[in-house]
C-alpha atoms as a PDB file:
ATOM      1  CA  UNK A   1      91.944 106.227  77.312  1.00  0.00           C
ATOM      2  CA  UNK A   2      88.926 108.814  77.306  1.00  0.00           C
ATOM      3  CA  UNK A   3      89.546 112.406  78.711  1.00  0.00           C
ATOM      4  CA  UNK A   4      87.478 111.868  82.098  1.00  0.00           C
ATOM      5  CA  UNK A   5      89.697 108.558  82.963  1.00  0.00           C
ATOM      6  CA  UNK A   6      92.664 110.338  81.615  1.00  0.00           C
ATOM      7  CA  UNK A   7      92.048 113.515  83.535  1.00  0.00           C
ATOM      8  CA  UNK A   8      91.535 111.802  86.902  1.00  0.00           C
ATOM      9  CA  UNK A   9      94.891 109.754  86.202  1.00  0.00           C
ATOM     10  CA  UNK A  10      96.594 113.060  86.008  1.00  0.00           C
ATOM     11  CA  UNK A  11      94.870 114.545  88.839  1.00  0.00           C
ATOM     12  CA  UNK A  12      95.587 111.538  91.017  1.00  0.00           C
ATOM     13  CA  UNK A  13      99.320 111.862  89.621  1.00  0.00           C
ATOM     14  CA  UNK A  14      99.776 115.536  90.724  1.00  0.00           C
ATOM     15  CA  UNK A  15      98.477 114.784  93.995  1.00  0.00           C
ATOM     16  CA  UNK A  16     100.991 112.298  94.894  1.00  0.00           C
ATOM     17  CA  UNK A  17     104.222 114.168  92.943  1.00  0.00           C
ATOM     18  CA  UNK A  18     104.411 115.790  96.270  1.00  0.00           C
ATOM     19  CA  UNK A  19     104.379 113.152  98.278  1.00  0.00           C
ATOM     20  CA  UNK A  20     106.343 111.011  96.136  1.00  0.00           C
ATOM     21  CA  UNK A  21     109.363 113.607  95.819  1.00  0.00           C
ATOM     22  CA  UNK A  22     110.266 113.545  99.264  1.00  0.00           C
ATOM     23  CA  UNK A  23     109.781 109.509  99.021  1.00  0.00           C
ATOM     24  CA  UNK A  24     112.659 109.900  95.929  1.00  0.00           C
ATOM     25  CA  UNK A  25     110.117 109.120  92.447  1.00  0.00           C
ATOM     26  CA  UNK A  26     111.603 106.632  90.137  1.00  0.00           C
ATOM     27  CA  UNK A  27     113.071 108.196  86.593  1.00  0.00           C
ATOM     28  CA  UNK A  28     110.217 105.657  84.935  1.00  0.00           C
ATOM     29  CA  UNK A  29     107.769 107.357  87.497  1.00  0.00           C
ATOM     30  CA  UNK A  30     108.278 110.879  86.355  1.00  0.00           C
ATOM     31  CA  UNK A  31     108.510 109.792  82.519  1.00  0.00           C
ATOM     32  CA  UNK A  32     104.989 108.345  82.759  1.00  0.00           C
ATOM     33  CA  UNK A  33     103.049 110.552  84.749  1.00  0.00           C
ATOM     34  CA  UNK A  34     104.451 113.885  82.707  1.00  0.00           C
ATOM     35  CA  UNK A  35     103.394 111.837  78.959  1.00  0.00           C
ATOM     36  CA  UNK A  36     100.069 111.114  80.900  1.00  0.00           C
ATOM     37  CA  UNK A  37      99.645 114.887  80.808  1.00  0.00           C
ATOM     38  CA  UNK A  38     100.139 115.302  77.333  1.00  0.00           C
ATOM     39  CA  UNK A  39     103.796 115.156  76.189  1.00  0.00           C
ATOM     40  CA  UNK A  40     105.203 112.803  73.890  1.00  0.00           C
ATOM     41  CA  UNK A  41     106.667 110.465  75.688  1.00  0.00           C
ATOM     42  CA  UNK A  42     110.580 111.249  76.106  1.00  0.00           C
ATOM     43  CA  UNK A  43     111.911 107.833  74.917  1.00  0.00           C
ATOM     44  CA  UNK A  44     110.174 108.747  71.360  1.00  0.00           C
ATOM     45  CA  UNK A  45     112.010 111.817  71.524  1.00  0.00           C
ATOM     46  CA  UNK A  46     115.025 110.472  72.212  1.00  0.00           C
ATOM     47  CA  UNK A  47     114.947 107.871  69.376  1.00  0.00           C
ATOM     48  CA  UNK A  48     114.091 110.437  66.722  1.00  0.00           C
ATOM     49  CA  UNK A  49     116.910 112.087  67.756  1.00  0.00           C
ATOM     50  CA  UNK A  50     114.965 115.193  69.240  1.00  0.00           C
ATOM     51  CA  UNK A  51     116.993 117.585  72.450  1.00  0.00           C
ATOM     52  CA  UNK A  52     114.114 118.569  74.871  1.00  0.00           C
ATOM     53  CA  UNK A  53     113.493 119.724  78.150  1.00  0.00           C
ATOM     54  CA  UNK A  54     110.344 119.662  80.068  1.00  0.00           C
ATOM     55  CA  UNK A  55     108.747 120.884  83.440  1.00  0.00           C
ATOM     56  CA  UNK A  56     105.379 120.001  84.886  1.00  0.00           C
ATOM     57  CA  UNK A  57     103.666 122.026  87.699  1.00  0.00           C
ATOM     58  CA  UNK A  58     101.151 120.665  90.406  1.00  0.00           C
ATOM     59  CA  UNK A  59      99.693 122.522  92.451  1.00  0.00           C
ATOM     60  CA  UNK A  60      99.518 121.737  96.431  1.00  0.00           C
ATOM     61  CA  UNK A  61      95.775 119.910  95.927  1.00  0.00           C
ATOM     62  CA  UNK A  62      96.424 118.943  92.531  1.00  0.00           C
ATOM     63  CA  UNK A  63      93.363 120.100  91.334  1.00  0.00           C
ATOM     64  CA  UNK A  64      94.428 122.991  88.363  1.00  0.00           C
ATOM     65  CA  UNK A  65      94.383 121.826  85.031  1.00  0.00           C
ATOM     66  CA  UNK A  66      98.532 123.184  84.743  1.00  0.00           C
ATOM     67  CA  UNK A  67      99.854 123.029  81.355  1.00  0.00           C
ATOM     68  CA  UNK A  68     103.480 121.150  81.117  1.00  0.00           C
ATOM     69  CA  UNK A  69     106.389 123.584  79.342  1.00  0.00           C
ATOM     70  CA  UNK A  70     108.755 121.978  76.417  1.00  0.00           C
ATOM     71  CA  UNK A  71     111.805 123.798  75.633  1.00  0.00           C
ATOM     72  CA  UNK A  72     113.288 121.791  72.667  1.00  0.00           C
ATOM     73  CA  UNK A  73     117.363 122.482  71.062  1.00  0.00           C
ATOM     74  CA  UNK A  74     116.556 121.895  67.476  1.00  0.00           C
ATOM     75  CA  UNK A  75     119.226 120.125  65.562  1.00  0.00           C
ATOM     76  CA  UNK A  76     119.691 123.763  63.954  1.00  0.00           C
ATOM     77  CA  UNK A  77     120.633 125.321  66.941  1.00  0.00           C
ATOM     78  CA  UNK A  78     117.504 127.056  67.262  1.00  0.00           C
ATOM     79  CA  UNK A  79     115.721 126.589  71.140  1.00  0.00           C
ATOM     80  CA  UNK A  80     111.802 126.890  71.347  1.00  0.00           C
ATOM     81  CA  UNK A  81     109.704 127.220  73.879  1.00  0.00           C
ATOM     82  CA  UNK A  82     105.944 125.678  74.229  1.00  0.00           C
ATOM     83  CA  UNK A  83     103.348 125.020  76.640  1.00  0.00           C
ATOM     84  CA  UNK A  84     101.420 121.226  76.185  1.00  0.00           C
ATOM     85  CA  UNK A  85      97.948 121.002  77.555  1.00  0.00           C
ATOM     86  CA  UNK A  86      96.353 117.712  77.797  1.00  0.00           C
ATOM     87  CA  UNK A  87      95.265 117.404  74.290  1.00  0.00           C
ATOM     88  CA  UNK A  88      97.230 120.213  72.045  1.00  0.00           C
ATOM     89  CA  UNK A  89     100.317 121.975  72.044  1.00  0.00           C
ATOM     90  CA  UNK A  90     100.718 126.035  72.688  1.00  0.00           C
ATOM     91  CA  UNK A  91     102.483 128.168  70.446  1.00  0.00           C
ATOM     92  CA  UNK A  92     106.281 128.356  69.883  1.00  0.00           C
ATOM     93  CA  UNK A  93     108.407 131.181  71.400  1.00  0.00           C
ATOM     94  CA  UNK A  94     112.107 131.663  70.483  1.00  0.00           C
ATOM     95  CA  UNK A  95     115.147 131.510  73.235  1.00  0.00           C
ATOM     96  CA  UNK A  96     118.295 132.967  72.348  1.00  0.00           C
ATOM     97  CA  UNK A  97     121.331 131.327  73.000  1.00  0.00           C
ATOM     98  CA  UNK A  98     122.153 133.211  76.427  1.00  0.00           C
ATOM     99  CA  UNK A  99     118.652 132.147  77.713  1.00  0.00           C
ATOM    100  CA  UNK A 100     119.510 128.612  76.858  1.00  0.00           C
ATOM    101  CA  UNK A 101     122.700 128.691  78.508  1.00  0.00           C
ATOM    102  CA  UNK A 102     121.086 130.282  81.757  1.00  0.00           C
ATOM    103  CA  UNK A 103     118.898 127.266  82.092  1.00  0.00           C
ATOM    104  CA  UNK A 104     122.096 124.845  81.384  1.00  0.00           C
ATOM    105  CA  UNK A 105     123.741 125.981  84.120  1.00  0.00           C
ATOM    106  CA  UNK A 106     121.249 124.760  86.262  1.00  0.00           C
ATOM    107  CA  UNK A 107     121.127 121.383  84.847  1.00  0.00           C
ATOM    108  CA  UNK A 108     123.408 119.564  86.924  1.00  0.00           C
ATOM    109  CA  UNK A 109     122.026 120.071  90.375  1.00  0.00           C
ATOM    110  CA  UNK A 110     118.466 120.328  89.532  1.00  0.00           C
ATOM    111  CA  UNK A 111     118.693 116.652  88.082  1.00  0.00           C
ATOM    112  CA  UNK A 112     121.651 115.371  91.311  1.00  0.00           C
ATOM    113  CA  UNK A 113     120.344 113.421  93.782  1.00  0.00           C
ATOM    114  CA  UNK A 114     117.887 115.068  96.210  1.00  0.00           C
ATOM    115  CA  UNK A 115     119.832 115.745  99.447  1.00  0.00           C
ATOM    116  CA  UNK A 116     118.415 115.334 102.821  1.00  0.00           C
ATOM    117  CA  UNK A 117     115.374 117.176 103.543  1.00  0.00           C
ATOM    118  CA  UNK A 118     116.416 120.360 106.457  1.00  0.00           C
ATOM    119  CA  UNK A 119     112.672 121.445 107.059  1.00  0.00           C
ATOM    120  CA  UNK A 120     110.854 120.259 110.339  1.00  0.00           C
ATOM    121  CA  UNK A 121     107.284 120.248 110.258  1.00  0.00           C
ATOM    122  CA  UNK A 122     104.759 119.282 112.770  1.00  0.00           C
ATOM    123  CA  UNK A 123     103.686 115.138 112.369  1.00  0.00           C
ATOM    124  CA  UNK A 124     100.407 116.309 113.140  1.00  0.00           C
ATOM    125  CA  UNK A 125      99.805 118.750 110.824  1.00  0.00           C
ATOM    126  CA  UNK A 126      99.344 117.957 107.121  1.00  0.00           C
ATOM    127  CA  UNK A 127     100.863 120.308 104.907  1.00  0.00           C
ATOM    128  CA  UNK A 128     100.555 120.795 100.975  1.00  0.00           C
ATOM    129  CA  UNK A 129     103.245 122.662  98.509  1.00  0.00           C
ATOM    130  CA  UNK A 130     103.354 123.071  95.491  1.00  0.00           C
ATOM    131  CA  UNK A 131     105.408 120.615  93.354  1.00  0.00           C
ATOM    132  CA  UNK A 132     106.507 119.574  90.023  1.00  0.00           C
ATOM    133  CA  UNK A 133     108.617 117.210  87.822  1.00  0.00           C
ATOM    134  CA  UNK A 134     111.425 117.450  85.193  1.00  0.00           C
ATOM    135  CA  UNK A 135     112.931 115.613  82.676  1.00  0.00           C
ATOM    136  CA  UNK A 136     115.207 115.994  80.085  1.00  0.00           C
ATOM    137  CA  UNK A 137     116.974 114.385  77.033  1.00  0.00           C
ATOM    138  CA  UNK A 138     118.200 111.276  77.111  1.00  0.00           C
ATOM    139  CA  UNK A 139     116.838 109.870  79.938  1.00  0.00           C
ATOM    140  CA  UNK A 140     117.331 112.026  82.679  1.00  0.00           C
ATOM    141  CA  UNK A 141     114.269 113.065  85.279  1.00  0.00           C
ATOM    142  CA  UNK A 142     113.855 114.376  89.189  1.00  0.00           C
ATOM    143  CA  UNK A 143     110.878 115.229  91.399  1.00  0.00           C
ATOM    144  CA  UNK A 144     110.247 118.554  93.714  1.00  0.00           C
ATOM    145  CA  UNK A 145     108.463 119.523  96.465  1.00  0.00           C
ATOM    146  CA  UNK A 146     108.071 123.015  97.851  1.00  0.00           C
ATOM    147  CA  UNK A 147     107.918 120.877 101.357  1.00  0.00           C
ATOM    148  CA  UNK A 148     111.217 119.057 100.967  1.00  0.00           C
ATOM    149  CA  UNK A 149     114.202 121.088 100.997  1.00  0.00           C
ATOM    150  CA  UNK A 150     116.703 118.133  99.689  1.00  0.00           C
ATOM    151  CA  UNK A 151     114.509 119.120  96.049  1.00  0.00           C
ATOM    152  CA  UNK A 152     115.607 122.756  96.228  1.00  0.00           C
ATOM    153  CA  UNK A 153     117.808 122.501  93.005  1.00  0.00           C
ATOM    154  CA  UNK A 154     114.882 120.808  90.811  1.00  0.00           C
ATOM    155  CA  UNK A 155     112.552 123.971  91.570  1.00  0.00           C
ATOM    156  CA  UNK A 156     114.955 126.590  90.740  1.00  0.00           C
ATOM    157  CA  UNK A 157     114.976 125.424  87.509  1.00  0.00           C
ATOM    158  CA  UNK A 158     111.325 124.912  87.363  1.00  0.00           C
ATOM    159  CA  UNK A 159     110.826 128.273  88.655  1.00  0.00           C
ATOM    160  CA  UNK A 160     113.548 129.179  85.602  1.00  0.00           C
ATOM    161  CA  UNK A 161     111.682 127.638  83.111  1.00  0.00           C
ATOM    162  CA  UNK A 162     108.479 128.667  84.508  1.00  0.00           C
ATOM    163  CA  UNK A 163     109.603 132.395  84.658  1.00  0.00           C
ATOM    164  CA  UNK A 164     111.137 132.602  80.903  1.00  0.00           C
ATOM    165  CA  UNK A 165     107.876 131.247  79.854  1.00  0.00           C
ATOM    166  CA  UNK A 166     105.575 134.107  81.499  1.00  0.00           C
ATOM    167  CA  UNK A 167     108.521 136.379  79.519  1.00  0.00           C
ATOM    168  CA  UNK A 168     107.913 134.780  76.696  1.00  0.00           C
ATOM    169  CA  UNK A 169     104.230 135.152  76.371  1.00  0.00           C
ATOM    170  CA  UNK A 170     104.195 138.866  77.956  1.00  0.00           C
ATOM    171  CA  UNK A 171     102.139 137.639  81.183  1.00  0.00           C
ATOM    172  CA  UNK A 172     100.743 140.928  83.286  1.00  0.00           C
ATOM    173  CA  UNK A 173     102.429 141.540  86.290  1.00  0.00           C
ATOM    174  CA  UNK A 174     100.637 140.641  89.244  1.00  0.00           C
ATOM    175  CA  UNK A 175     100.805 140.668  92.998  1.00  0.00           C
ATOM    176  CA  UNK A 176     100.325 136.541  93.408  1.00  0.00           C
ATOM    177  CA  UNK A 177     102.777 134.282  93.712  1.00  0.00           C
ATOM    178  CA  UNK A 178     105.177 133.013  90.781  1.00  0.00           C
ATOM    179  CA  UNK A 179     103.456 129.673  90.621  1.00  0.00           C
ATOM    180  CA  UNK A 180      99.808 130.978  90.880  1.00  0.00           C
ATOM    181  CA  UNK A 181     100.938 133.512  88.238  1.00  0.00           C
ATOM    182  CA  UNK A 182     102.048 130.716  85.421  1.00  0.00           C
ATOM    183  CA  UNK A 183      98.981 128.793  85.917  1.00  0.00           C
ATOM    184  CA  UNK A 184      96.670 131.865  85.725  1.00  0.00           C
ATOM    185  CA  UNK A 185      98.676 133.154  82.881  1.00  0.00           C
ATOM    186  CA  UNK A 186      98.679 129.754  81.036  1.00  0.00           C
ATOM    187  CA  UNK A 187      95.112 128.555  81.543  1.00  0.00           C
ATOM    188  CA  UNK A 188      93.876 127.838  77.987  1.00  0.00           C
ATOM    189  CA  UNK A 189      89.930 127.493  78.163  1.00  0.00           C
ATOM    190  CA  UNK A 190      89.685 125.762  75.023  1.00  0.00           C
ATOM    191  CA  UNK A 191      88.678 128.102  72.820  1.00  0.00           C
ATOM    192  CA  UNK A 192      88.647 127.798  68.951  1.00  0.00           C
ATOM    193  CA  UNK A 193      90.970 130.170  67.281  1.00  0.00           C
ATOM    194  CA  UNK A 194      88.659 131.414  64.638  1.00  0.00           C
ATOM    195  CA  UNK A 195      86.316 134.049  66.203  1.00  0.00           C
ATOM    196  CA  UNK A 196      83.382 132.622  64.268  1.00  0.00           C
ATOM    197  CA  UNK A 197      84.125 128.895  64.774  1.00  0.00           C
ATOM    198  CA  UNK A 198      84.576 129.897  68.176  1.00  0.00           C
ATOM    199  CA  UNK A 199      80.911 131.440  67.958  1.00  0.00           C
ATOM    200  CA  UNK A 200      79.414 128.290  66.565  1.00  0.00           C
ATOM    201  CA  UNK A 201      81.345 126.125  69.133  1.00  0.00           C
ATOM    202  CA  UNK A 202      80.168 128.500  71.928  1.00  0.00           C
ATOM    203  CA  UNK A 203      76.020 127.668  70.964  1.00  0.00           C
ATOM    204  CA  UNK A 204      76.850 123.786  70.328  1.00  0.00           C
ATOM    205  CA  UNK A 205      78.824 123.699  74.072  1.00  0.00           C
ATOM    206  CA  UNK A 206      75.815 125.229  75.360  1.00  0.00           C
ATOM    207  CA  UNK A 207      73.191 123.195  73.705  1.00  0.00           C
ATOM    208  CA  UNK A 208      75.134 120.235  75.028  1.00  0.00           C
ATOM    209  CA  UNK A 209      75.076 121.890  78.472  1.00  0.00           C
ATOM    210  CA  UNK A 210      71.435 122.502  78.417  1.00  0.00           C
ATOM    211  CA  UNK A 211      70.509 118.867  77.415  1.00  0.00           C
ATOM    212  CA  UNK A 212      73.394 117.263  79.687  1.00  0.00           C
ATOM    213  CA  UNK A 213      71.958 119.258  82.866  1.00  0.00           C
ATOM    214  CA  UNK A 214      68.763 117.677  82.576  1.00  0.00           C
ATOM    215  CA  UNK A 215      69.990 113.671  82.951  1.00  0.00           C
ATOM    216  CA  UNK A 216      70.273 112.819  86.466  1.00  0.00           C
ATOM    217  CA  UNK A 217      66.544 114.360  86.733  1.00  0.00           C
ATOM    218  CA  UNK A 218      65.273 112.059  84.064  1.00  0.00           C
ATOM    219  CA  UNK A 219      67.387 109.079  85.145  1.00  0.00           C
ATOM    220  CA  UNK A 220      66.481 109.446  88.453  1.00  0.00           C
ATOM    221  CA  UNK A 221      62.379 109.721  87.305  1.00  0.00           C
ATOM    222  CA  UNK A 222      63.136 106.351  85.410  1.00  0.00           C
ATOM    223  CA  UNK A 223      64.520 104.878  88.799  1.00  0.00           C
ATOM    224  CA  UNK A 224      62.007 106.284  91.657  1.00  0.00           C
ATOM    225  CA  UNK A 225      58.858 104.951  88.416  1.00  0.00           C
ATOM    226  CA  UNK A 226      60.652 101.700  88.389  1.00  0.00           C
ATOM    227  CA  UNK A 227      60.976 100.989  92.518  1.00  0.00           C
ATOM    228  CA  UNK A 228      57.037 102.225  92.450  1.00  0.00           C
ATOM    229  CA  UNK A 229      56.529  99.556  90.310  1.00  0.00           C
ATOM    230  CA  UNK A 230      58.391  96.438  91.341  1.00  0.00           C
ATOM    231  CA  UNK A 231      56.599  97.434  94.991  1.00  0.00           C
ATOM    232  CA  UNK A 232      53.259  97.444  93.102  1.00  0.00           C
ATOM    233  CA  UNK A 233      53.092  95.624  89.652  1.00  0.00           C
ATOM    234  CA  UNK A 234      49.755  97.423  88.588  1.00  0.00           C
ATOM    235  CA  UNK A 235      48.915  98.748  84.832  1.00  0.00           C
ATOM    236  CA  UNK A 236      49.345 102.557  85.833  1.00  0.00           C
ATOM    237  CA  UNK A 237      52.809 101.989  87.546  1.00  0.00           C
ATOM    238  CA  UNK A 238      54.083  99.511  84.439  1.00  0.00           C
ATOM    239  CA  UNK A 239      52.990 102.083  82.176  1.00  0.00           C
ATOM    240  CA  UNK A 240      54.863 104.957  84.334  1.00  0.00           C
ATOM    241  CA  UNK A 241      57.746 102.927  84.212  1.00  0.00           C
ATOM    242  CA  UNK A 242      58.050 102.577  80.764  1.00  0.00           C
ATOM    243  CA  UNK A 243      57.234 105.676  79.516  1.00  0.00           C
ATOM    244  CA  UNK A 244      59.911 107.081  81.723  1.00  0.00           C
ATOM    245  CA  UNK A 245      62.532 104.625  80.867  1.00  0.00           C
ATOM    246  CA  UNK A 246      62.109 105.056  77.264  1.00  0.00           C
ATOM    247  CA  UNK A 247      62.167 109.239  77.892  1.00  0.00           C
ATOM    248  CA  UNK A 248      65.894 108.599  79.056  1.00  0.00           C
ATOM    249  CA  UNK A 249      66.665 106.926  75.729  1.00  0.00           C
ATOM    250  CA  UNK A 250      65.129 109.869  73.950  1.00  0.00           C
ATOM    251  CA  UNK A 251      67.543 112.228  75.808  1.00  0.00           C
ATOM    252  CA  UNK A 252      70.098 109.893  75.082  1.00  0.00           C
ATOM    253  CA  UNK A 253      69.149 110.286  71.193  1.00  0.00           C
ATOM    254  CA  UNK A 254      68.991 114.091  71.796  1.00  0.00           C
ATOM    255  CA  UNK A 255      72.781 113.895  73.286  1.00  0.00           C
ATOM    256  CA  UNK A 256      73.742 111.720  70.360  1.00  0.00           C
ATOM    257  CA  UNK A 257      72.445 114.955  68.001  1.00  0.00           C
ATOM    258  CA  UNK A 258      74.640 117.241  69.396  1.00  0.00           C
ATOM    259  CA  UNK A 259      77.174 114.917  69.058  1.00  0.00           C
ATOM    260  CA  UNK A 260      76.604 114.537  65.768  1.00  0.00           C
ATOM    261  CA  UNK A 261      76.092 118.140  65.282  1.00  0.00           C
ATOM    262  CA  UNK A 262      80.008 118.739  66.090  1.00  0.00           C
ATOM    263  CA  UNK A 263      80.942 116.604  63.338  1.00  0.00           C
ATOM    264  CA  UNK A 264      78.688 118.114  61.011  1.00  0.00           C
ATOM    265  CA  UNK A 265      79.439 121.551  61.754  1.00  0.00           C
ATOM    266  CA  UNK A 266      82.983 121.468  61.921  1.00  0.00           C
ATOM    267  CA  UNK A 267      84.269 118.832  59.501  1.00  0.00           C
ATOM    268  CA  UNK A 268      87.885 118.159  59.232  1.00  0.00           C
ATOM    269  CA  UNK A 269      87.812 120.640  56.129  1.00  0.00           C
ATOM    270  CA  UNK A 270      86.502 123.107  58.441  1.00  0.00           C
ATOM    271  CA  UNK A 271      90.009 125.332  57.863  1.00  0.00           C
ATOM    272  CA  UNK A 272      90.655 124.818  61.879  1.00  0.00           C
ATOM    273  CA  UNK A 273      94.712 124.795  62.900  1.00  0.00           C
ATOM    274  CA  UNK A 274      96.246 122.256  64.874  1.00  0.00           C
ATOM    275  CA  UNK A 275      95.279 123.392  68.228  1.00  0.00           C
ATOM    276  CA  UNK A 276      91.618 123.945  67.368  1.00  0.00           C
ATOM    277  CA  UNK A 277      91.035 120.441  65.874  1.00  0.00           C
ATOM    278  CA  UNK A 278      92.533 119.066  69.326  1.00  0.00           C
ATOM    279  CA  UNK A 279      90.160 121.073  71.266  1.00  0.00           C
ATOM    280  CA  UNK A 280      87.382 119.962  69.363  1.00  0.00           C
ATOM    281  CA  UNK A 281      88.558 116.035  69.687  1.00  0.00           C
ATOM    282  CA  UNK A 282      88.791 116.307  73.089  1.00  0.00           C
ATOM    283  CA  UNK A 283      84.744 117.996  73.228  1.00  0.00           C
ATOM    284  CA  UNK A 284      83.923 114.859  71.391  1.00  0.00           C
ATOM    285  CA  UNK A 285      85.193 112.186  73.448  1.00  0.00           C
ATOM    286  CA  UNK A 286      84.181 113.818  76.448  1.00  0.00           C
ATOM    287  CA  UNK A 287      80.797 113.782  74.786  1.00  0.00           C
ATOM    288  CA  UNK A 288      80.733 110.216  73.705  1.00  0.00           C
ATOM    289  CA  UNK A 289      82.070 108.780  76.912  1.00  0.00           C
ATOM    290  CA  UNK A 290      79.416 110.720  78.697  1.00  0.00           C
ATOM    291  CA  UNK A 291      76.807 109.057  76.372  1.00  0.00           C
ATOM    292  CA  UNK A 292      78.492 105.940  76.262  1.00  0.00           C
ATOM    293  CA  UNK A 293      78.003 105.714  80.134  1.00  0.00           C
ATOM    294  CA  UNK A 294      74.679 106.985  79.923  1.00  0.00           C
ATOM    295  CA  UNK A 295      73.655 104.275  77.388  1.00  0.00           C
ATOM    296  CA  UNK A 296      75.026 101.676  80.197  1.00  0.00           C
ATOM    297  CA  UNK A 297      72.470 103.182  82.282  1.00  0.00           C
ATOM    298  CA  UNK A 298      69.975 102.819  79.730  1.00  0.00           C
ATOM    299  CA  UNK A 299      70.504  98.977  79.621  1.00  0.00           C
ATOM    300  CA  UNK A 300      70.079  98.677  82.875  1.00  0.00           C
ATOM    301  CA  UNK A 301      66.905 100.430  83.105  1.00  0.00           C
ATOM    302  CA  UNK A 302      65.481  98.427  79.956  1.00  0.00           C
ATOM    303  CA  UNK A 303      66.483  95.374  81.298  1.00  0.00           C
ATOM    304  CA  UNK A 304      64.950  95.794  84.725  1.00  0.00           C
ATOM    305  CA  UNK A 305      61.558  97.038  82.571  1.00  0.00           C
ATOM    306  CA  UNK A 306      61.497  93.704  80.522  1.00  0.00           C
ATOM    307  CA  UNK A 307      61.246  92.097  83.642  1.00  0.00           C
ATOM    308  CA  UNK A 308      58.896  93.833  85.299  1.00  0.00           C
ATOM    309  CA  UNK A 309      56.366  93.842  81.922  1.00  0.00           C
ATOM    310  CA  UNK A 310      57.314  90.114  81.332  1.00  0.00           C
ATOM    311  CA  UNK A 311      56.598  89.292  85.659  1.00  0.00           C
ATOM    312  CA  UNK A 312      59.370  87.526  85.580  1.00  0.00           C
ATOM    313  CA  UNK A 313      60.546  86.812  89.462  1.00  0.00           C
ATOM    314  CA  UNK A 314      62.743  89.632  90.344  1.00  0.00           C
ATOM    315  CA  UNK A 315      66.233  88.803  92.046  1.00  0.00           C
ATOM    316  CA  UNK A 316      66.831  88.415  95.402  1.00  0.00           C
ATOM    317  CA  UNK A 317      68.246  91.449  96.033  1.00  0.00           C
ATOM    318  CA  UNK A 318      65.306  93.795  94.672  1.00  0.00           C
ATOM    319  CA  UNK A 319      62.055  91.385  96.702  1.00  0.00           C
ATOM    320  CA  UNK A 320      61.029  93.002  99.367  1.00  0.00           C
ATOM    321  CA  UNK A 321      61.905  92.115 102.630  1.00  0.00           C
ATOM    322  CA  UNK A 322      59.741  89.186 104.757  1.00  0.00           C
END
């Protein structure tokens, strides 16, 4: 799955964790939709014989790009800490033991059944909270919602995990609220590690913006030259038409060369970490799906052109009207 379909999936999943935590979220349910933001999935963890524990934020629209947390017990006692963004992994702080056996102690009612939900709100009025999801090693997993007070247990520990992490990474102190302080504090704009790769990426991201920014103009050109011409089939529209069809392949072509550009660049030799090659895979699928549904565009407008040269009757749906 490409980042755009991948990213909507997750947004669409955050949206309804609230909902669905009151409405008691299936183990299976919770599994998926915290791998679809980036985690391994837990039953691969499991069978390689890895001890983890995971938390995944949403906020009350669902519309933050929230990175998960992964605390993992390594079979040497040790206990790490991470955050996992869509498409690479955060560094690794230590927990000592104590920390560790804070968090345990909240284990068994933040993964109980939810109890009944105390809070009475108004059937007319829709209200959002924040939420999140949980899981842990084997197969255990729960759902919260800050509007549903039977989930209580499962966002204490969230808030736990949530507030060791911001320790962790030395967060500032600030007057918002816990949740709005993690995301702020974990937000990870995707930048390379390497000042001067960094540099280089910068000017490629913002030749691709410059070029990308210009597409629904020139697609739109192609369209409005197209319509003139199916409603009048004379030399000086044709000739409009195709020279503005074929401009949006050009652009296409000059999309493909920054594309290409990335690649040449930064090769896999390149010297970039873990983290930085991620970021740059994810750039290039985001790239190459945009083209790729450009180019479907493209078809469409060369296909409707070969008609129009060729006067070939035009469908019923594009004749005009009796």
């Amino acid at each position: 799955m490409g980042p755009a379909p991948r990213l909507i999936a997750i947004l669409l999943a955050a949206i309804m964790i609230g909902a669905s935590a009151g409405a008691q979220t299936t183990a299976g349910e919770t599994h998926r939709r915290i791998a679809e933001a980036g985690f391994i999935p837990l039953n691969e963890m499991t069978f390689g014989g890895r001890d983890v524990r995971r938390v995944l934020l949403a906020d009350p629209y669902g519309i933050l790009p929230i990175p998960g947390i992964e605390i993992e017990r390594h079979k040497d006692r040790r206990v790490s800490l991470r955050g996992q963004y869509l498409d690479w992994t955060g560094p690794a702080y230590s927990l000592s033991a104590d920390e560790w056996a804070r968090l345990a102690l909240l284990e068994a009612s933040a993964f109980a059944p939810a109890s009944k939900n105390s809070f009475k709100g108004n059937p007319d009025v829709v209200v959002h909270c924040w939420s999140g999801l949980i899981e842990a090693s084997p197969t255990r997993a729960a759902a919260w919602s800050g509007c549903n007070s039977g989930t209580q247990p499962a966002q204490a520990y969230t808030e736990a995990v949530l507030m060791l992490a911001m320790d962790k990474k030395q967060c500032s102190p600030s007057t918002k609220t816990m949740f709005w302080r993690f995301s702020e504090c974990f937000d990870d704009e995707g930048k390379l590690d390497d000042p001067a790769l960094e540099e280089r990426f910068a000017a490629l991201r913002n030749r691709w913006a410059e070029q990308r920014q210009l597409s629904p103009a020139i697609l739109a050109e192609a369209r409005r030259a197209l319509k003139a011409a199916r409603e009048d089939r004379v030399p000086a529209r044709l000739e409009a038409a195709r020279s503005t069809v074929f401009a949006f392949g050009q652009h296409l072509e000059t999309l493909r060369g920054v594309l290409r550009s990335s690649y040449a660049d930064f090769p896999q030799s390149s010297g970039t970490n873990a983290r930085s090659a991620a970021i740059l895979a994810q750039a290039r699928r985001r790239w190459a799906d945009d083209i790729s549904s450009g180019h479907e565009n493209y078809i469409r407008l060369l296909e409707e052109l070969a008609r129009l040269l060729a006067g070939a009757p035009l469908p019923a749906r594009q004749r005009s009207a009796p």
